[in-house]
Protein backbone atom coordinates (compact mmCIF):
# COMPACT_ATOMS: atom_id res chain seq x y z
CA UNK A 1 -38.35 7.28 -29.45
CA UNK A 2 -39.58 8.69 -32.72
CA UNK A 3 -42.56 10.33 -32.54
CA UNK A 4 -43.79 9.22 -36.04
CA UNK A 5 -44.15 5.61 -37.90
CA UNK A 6 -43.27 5.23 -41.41
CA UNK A 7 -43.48 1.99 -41.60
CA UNK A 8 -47.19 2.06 -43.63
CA UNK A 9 -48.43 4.21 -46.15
CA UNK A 10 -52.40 3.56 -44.71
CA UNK A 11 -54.46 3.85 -41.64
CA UNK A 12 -57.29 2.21 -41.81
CA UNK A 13 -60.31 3.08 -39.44
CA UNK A 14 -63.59 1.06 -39.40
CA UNK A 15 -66.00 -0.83 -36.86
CA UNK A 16 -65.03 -4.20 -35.45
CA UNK A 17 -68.45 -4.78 -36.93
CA UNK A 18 -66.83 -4.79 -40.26
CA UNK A 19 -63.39 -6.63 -39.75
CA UNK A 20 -64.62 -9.27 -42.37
CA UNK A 21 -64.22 -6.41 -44.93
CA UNK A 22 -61.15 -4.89 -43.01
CA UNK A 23 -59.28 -8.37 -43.42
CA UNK A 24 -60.19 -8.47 -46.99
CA UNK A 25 -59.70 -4.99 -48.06
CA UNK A 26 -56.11 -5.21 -45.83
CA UNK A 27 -55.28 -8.16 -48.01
CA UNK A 28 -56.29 -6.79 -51.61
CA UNK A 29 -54.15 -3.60 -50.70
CA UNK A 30 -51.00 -5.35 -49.07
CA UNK A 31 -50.80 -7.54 -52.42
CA UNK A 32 -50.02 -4.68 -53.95
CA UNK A 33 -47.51 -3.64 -51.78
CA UNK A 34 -49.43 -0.86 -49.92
CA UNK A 35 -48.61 -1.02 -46.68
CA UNK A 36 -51.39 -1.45 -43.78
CA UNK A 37 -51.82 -0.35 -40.34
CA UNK A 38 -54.88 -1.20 -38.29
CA UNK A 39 -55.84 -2.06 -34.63
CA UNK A 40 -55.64 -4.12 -33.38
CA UNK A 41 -53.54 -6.31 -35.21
CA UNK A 42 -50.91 -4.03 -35.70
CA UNK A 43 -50.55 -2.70 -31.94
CA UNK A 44 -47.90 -5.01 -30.27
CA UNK A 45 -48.69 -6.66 -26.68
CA UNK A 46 -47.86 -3.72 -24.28
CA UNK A 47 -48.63 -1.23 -26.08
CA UNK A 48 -51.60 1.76 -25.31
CA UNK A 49 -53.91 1.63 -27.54
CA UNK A 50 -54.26 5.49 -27.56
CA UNK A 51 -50.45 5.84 -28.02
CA UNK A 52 -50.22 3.92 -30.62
CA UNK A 53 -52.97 4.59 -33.18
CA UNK A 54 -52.39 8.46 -32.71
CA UNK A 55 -48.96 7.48 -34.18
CA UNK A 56 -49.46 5.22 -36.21
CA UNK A 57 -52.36 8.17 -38.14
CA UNK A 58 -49.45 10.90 -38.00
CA UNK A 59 -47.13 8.34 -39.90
CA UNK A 60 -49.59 7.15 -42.41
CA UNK A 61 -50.08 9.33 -45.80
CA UNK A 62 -53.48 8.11 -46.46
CA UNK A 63 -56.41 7.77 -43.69
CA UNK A 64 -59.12 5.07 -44.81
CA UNK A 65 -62.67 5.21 -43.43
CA UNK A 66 -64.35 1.93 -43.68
CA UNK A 67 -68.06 4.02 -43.92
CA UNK A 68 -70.76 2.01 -42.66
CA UNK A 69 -73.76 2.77 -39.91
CA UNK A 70 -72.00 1.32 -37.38
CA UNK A 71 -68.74 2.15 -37.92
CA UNK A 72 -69.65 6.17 -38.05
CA UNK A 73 -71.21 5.39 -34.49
CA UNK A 74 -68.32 4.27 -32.81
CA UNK A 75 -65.98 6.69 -30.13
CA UNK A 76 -62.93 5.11 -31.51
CA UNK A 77 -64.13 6.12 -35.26
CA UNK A 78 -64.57 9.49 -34.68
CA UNK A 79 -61.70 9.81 -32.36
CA UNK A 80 -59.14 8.71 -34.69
CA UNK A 81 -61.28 10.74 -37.90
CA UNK A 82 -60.31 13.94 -35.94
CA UNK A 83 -56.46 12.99 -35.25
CA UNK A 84 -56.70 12.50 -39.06
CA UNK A 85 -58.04 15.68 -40.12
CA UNK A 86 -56.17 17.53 -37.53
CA UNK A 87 -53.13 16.12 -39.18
CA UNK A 88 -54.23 16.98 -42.81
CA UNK A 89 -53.83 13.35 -43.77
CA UNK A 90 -55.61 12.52 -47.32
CA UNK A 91 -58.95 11.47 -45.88
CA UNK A 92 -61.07 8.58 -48.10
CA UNK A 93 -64.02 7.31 -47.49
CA UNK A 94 -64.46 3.55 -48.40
CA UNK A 95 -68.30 3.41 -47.66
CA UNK A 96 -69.53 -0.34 -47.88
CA UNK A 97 -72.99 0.40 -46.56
CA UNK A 98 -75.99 3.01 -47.72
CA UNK A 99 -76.55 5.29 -44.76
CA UNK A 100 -77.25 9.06 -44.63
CA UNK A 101 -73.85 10.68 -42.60
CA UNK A 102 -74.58 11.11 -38.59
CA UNK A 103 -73.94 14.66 -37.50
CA UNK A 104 -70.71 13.49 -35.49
CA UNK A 105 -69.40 12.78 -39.11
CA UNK A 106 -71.11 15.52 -41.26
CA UNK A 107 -67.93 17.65 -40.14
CA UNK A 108 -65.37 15.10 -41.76
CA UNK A 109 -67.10 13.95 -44.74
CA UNK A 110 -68.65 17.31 -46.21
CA UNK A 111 -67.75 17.89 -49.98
CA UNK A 112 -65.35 14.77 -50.24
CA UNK A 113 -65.28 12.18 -52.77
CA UNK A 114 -66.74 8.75 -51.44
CA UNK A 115 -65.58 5.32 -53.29
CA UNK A 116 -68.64 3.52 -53.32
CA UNK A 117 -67.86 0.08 -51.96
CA UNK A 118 -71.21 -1.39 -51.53
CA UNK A 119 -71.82 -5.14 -50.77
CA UNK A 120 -73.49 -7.76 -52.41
CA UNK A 121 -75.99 -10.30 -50.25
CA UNK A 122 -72.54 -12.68 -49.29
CA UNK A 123 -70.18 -10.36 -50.29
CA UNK A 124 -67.03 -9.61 -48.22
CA UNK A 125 -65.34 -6.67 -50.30
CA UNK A 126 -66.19 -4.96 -53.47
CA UNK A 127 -63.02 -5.50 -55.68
CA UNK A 128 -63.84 -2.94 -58.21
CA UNK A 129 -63.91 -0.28 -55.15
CA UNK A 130 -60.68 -1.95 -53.49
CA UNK A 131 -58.94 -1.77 -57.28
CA UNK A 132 -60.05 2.20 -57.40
CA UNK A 133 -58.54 2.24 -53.78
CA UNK A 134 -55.40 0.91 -54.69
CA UNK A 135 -54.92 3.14 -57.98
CA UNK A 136 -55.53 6.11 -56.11
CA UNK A 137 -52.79 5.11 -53.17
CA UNK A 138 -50.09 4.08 -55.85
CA UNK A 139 -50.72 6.91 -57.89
CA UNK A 140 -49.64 9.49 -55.23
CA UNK A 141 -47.34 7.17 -53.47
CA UNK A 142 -43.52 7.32 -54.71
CA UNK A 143 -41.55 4.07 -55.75
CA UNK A 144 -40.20 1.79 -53.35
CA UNK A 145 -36.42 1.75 -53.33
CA UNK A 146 -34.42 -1.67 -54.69
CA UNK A 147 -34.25 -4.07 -51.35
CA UNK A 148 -30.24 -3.57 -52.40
CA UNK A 149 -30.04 -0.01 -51.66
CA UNK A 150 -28.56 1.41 -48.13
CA UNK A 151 -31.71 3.31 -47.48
CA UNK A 152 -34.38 1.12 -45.63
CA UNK A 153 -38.44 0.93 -47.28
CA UNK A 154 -40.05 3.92 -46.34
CA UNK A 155 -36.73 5.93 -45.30
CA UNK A 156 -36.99 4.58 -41.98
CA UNK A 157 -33.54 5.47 -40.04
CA UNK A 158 -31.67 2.31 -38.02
CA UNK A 159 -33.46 2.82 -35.00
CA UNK A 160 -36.93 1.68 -33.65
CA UNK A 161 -39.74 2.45 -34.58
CA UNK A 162 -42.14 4.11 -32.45
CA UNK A 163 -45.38 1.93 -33.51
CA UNK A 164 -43.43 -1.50 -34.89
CA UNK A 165 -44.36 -2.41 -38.41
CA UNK A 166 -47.00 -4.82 -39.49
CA UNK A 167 -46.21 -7.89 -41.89
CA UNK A 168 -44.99 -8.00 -45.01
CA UNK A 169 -46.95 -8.09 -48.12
CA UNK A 170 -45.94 -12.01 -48.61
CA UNK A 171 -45.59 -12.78 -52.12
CA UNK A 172 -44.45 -9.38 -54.48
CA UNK A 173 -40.70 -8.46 -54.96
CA UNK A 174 -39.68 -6.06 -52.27
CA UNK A 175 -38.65 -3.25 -55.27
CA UNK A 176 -41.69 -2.36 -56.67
CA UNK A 177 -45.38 -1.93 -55.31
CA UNK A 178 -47.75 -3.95 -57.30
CA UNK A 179 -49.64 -2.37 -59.85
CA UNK A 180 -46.34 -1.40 -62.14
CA UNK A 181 -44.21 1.52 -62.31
CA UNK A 182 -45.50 5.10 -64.24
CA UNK A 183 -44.06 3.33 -66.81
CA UNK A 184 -46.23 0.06 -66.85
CA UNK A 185 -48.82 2.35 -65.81
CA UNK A 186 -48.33 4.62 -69.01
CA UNK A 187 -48.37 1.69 -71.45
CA UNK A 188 -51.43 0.25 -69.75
CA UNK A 189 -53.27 3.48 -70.38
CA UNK A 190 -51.73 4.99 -73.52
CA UNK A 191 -50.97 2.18 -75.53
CA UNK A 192 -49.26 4.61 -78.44
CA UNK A 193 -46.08 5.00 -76.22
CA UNK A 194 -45.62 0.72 -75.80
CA UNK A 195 -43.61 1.20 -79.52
CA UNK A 196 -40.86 3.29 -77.97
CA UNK A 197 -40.76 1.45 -74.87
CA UNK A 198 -37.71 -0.91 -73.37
CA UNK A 199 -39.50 -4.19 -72.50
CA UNK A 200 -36.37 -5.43 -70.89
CA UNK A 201 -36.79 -2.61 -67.77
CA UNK A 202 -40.06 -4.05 -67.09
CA UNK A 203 -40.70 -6.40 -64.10
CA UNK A 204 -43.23 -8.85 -62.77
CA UNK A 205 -45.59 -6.50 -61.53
CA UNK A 206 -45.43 -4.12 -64.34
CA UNK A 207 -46.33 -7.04 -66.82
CA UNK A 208 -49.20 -8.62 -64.78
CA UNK A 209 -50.55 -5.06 -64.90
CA UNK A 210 -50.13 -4.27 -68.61
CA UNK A 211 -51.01 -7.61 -69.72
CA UNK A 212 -54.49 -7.37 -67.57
CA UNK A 213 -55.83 -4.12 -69.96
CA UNK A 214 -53.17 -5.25 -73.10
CA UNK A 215 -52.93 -8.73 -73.82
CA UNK A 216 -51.64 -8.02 -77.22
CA UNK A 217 -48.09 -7.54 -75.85
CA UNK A 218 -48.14 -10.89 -74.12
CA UNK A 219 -45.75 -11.68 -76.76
CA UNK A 220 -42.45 -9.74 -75.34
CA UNK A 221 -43.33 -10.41 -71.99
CA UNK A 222 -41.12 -12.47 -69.85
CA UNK A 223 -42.60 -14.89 -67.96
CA UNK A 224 -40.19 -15.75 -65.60
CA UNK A 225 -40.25 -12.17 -63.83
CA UNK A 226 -43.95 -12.72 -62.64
CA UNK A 227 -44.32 -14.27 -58.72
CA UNK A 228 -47.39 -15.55 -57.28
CA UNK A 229 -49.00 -12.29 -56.51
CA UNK A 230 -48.64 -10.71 -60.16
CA UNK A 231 -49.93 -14.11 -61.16
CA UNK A 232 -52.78 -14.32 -58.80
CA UNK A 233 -53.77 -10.32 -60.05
CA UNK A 234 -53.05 -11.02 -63.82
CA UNK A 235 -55.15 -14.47 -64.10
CA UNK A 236 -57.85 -12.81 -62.58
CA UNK A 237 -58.46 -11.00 -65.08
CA UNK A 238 -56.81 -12.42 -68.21
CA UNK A 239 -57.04 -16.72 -67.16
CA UNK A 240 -55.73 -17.89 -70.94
CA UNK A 241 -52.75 -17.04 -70.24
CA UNK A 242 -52.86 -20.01 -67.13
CA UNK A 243 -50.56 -21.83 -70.06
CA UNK A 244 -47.62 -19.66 -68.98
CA UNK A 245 -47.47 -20.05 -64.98
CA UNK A 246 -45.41 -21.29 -62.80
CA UNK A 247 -48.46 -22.51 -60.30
CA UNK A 248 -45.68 -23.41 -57.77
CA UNK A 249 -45.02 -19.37 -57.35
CA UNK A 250 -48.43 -19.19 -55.88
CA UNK A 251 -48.81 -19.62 -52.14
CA UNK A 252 -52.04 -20.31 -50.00
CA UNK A 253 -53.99 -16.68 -49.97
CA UNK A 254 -52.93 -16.21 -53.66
CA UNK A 255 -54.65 -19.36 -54.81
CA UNK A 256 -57.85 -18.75 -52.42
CA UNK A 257 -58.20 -14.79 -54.57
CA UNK A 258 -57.20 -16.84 -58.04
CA UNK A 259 -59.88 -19.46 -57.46
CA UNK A 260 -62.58 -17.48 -56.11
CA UNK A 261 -63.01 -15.56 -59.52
CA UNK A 262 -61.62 -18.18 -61.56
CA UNK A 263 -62.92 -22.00 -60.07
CA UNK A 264 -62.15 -23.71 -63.72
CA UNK A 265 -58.30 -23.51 -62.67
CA UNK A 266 -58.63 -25.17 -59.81
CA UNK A 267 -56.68 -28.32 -61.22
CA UNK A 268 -53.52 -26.90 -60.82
CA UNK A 269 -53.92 -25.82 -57.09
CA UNK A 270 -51.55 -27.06 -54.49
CA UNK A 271 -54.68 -27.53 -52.29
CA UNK A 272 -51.76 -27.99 -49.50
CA UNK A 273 -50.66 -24.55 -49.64
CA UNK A 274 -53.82 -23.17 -48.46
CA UNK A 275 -53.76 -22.41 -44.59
CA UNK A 276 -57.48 -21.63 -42.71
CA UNK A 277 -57.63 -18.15 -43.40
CA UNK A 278 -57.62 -19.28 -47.40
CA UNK A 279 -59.81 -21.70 -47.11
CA UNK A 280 -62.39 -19.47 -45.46
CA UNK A 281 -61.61 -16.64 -47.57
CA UNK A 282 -62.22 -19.66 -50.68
CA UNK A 283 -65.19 -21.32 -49.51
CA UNK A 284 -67.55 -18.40 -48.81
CA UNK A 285 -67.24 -18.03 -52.77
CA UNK A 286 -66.78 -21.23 -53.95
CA UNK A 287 -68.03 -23.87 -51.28
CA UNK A 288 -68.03 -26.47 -54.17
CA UNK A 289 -63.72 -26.89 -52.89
CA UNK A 290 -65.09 -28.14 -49.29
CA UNK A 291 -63.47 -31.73 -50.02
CA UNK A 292 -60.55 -30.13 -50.99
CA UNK A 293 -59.95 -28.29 -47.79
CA UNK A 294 -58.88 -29.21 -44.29
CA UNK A 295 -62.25 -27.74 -42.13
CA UNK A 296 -60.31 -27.96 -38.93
CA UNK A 297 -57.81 -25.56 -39.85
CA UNK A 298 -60.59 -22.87 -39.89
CA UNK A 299 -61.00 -20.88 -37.20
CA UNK A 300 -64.45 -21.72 -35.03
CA UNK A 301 -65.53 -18.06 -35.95
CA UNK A 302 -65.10 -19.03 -40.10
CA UNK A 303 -66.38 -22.33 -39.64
CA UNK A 304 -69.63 -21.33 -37.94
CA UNK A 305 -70.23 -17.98 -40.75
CA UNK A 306 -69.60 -21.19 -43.03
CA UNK A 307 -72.05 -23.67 -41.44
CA UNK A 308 -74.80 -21.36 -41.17
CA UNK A 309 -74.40 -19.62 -45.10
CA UNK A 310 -73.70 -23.17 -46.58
CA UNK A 311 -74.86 -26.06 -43.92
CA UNK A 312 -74.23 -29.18 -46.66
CA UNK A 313 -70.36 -28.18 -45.59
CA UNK A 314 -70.26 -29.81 -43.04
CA UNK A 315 -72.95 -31.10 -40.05
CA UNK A 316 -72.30 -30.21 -36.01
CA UNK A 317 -70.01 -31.93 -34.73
CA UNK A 318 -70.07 -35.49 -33.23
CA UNK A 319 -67.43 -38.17 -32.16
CA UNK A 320 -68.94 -40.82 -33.63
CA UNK A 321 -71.04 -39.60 -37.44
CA UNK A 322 -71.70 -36.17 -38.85
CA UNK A 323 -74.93 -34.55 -38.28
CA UNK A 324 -77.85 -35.24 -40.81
CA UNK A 325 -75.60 -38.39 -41.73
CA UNK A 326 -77.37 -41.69 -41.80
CA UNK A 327 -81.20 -41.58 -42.75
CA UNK A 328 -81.68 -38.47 -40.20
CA UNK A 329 -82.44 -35.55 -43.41
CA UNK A 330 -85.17 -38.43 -44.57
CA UNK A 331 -86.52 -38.47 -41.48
CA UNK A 332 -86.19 -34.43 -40.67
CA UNK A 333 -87.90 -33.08 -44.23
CA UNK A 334 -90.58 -36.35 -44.91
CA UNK A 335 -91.48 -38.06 -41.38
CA UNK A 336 -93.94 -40.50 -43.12
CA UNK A 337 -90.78 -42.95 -43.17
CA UNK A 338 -89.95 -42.70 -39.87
CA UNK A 339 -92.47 -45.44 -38.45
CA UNK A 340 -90.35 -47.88 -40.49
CA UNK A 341 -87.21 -46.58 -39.59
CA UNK A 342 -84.77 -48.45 -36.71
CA UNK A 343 -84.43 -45.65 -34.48
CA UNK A 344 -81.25 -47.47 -32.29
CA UNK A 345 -79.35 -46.88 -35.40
CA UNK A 346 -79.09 -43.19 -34.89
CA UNK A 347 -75.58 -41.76 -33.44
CA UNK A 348 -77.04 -38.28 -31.08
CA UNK A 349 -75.49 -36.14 -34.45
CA UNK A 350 -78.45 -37.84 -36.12
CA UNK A 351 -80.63 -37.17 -33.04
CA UNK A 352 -79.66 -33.37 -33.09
CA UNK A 353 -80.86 -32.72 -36.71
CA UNK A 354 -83.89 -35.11 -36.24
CA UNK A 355 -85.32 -33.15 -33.42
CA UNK A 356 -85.05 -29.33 -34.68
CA UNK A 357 -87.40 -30.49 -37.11
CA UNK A 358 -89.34 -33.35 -35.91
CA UNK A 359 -89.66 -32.73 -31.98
CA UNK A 360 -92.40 -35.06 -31.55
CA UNK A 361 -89.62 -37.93 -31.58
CA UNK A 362 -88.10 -37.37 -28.15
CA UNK A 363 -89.74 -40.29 -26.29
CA UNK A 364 -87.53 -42.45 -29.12
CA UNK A 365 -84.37 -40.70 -28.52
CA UNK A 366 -81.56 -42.06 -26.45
CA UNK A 367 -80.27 -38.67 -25.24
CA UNK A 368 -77.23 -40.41 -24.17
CA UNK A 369 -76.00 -40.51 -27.70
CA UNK A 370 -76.01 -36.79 -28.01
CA UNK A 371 -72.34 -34.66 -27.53
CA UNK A 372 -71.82 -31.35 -26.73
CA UNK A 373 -71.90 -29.79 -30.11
CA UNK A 374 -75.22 -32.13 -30.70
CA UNK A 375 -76.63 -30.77 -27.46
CA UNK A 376 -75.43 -27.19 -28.67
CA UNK A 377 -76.96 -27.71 -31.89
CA UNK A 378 -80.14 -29.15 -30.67
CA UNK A 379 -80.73 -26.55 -27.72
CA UNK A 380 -80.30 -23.56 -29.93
CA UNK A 381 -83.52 -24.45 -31.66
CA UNK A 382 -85.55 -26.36 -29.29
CA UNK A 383 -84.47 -25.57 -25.63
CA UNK A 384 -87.32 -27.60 -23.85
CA UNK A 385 -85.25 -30.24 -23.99
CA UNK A 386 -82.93 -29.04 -21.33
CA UNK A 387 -84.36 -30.86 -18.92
CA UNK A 388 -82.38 -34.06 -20.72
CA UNK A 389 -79.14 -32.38 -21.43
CA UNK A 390 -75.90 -33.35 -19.67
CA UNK A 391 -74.29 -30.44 -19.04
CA UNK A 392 -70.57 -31.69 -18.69
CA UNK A 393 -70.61 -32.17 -22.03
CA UNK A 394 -70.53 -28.86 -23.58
CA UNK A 395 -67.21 -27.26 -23.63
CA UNK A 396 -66.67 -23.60 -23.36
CA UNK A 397 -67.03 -23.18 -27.37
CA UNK A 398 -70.59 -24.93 -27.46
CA UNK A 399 -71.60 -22.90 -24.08
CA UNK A 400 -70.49 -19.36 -25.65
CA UNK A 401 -72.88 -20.67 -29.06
CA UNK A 402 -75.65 -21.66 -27.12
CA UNK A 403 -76.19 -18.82 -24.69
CA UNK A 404 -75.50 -16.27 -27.43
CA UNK A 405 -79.03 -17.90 -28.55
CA UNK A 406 -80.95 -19.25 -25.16
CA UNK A 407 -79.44 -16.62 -22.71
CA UNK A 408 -82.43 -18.27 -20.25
CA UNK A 409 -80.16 -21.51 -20.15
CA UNK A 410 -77.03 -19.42 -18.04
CA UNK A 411 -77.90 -20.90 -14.81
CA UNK A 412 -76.58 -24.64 -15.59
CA UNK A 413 -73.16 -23.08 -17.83
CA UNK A 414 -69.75 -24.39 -16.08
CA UNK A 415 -68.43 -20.88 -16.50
CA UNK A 416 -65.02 -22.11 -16.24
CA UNK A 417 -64.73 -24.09 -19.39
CA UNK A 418 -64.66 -20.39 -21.66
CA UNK A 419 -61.51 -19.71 -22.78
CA UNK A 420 -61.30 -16.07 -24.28
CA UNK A 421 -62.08 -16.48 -27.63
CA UNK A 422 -65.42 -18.25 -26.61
CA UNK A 423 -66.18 -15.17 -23.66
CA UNK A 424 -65.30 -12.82 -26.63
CA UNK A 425 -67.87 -14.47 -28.98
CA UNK A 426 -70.84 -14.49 -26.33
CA UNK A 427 -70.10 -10.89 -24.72
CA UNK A 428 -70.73 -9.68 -28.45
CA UNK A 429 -74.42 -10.67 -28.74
CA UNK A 430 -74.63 -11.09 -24.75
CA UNK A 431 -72.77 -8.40 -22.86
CA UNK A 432 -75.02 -9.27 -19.21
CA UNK A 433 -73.04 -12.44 -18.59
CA UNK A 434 -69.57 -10.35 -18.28
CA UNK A 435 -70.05 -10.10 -14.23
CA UNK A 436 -68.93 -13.88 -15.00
CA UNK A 437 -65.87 -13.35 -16.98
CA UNK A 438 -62.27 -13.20 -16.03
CA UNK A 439 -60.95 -10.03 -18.22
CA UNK A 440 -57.49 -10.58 -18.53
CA UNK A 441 -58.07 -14.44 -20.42
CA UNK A 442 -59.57 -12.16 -23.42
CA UNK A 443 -57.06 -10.72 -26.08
CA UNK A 444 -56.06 -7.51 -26.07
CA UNK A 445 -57.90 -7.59 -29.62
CA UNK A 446 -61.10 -9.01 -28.11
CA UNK A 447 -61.04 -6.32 -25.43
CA UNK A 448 -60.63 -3.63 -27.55
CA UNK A 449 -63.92 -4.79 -29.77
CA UNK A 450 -65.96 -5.45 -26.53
CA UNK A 451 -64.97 -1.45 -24.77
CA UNK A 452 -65.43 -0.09 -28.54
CA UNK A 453 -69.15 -1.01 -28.17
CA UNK A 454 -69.72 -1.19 -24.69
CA UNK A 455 -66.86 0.91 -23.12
CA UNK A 456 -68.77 0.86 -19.72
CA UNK A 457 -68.59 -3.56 -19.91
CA UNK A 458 -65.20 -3.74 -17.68
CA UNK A 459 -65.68 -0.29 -15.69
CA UNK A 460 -63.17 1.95 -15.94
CA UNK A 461 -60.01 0.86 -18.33
């Protein structure tokens, strides 16, 4: 088995803290054809972790440090920072938070050039900083080889590989990387040499990069060459030139990046394209396209970060109304109304949101109206009302919410009812309850996060 992967041209090492930014800055880069490796999405079931992200930093050109606080405090940070360096791999630092350097990184870092990637208050990646990212990658990188030629992307022989590649970038053609060729490149920057230039050897990606800092040459391009991704990159930028696409070329995460920087075009969108992951990638930008979006796609992770930054999405959930439906925000925010109000039309969803606010209802509720997710919702806030709850209710999703929030309230969960992705959500915020979880129903993706920050949580791996 080889000992080396060549299969991506970047290794990216962060936090699990910061896989929000991870998945987004992963995305940006893979649209333009720079291909990704992280773990653990790229680490097949079977695999050792060790193993495999050793190789998977020898085969990479570039090493990628998502920088943040938490991220330079992490054992599996600075582990795969030295593998890097011992390998002379091209070392950048994304950093995404302000934090003076730790001593365990002083060693790496000293006297190298940081791209300052610094979030906004709701941002998820700094584009500018993920552009500079990607123009420093594709200018060292060479070309990619037509798809018709006898030597395989990356110069990979016909055997296995010894880490197995990660996805495809899904939408660009498979002979050039996005972001043009030195040629495109050339003309974008020195605009004297577009007069002696062949327009005819230029394709999609090459014009949706020259047309994004030239617009004057829009007039020899040809339209037809562009796909969804040079698209999605050149009507970011340049959106008046919308008249000229072919909006069926765009799939689902190419209309979520289009619409989150430009919402006017959101009348041509083939809403049914868009899968969870571009809907939650959409909405924490734009939450105006809610009714255009299917919220049960979403994963419970997205639709909770949703919930909580933008609650008028949608209410907890109930069989029979949505929360704060009915007359309940009246009630919640001006309680002079209430003595009027007929209190048996309330469904518990109503109930839930009522009492958050207004505790000094309860003797009107009828607590058998309430769900699990109104009970989930309600308990978070105000848990002296345990003493009504039904406790079969909750499934494992509201119980991992709940105790994340009233650990106190452990001794009536049905422990049994967690599936892995709900033990994996509570261990995060409340490690003490994993005496009470079965390892092997968690992921080997959740149980890498969980040993990252508390590698003494399971024992001894």
């Amino acid at each position: 088995m080889p000992q080396n992967d060549t299969g991506h041209d970047v290794f990216i090492s962060y936090s699990h803290f910061d896989r929000s930014v991870v998945d987004a800055l992963c995305a940006f880069l893979e649209k333009r054809n720079i291909r990704c490796w992280f773990a653990p999405r790229n680490i097949p079931p079977g695999w050792k972790y060790g193993k495999a992200i050793a190789q998977a930093i020898k085969g990479a050109k570039f090493f990628v440090l998502v920088f943040s606080d938490r991220s330079q405090q992490s054992d599996w940070v600075i582990s795969e920072t030295d593998i890097a360096k011992s390998n002379c791999k091209t070392l950048i630092p994304f950093r995404i938070e302000d934090c003076p350097v730790a001593d365990e990184m002083e060693l790496y870092l000293a006297g190298r050039q940081w791209i300052d990637a610094i979030l906004q208050p709701g941002e998820v990646l700094n584009e500018t900083a993920a552009a500079e990212l990607a123009d420093i990658i594709l200018q060292t990188l060479p070309e990619m080889p037509p798809a018709s030629s006898e030597q395989p992307v990356g110069g990979m022989e016909d055997n296995e590989p010894s880490v197995p590649p990660q996805r495809s970038a899904p939408s660009h053609d498979s002979s050039k990387r996005v972001g043009g060729t030195p040629r495109s490149r050339q003309i974008s920057q020195q605009p004297e040499f577009a007069a002696r230039h062949d327009w005819n050897l230029l394709d999609g990606s090459d014009w949706s990069r020259i047309l994004r800092d030239r617009p004057q040459y829009a007039a020899s391009c040809d339209w037809d060459k562009l796909d969804g991704g040079a698209w999605q990159w050149l009507l970011m930028k340049q959106p008046q030139f919308a008249e000229h696409c072919d909006w069926n070329k765009l799939d689902g995460w190419e209309w979520a990046c289009l619409l989150r920087v430009q919402p006017q075009l959101a009348d041509h969108c083939v809403w049914s394209k868009l899968e969870g992951k571009d809907c939650s990638w959409l909405l924490r930008e734009q939450p105006q396209f809610a009714d255009k979006c299917d919220l049960n796609q979403l994963r419970e992770e997205d639709r909770r970060f949703l919930l909580e930054k933008f609650p008028q999405l949608a209410p907890p959930r109930d069989s029979g109304k949505r929360a704060g439906a009915t007359r309940s925000p009246q009630i919640s925010q001006q309680p002079e109304p209430a003595a009027r109000h007929k209190w048996n039309e309330l469904g518990g969803s109503d109930w839930s949101r009522i009492l958050r606010d207004r505790p000094q209802y309860a003797d009107r509720c009828d607590w058998n109206k309430l769900d699990g997710g109104a009970w989930q919702w309600l308990l978070m806030k105000q848990p002296q009302f345990a003493e009504h709850c039904d406790w079969s209710k909750l499934d494992g999703w509201e119980w991992a919410c709940l105790l994340r929030v009233q650990p106190q309230l452990a001794d009536h969960c049905v422990w049994s009812k967690l599936a892995g992705k709900d033990w994996s959500w509570l261990l995060r915020e409340q490690p003490q309850f994993a005496g009470k979880c079965v390892l092997r129903i968690l992921n080997e993706g959740d149980r890498r996060l969980l040993l990252e920050e508390y590698p003494r949580l399971f024992g001894k791996r």
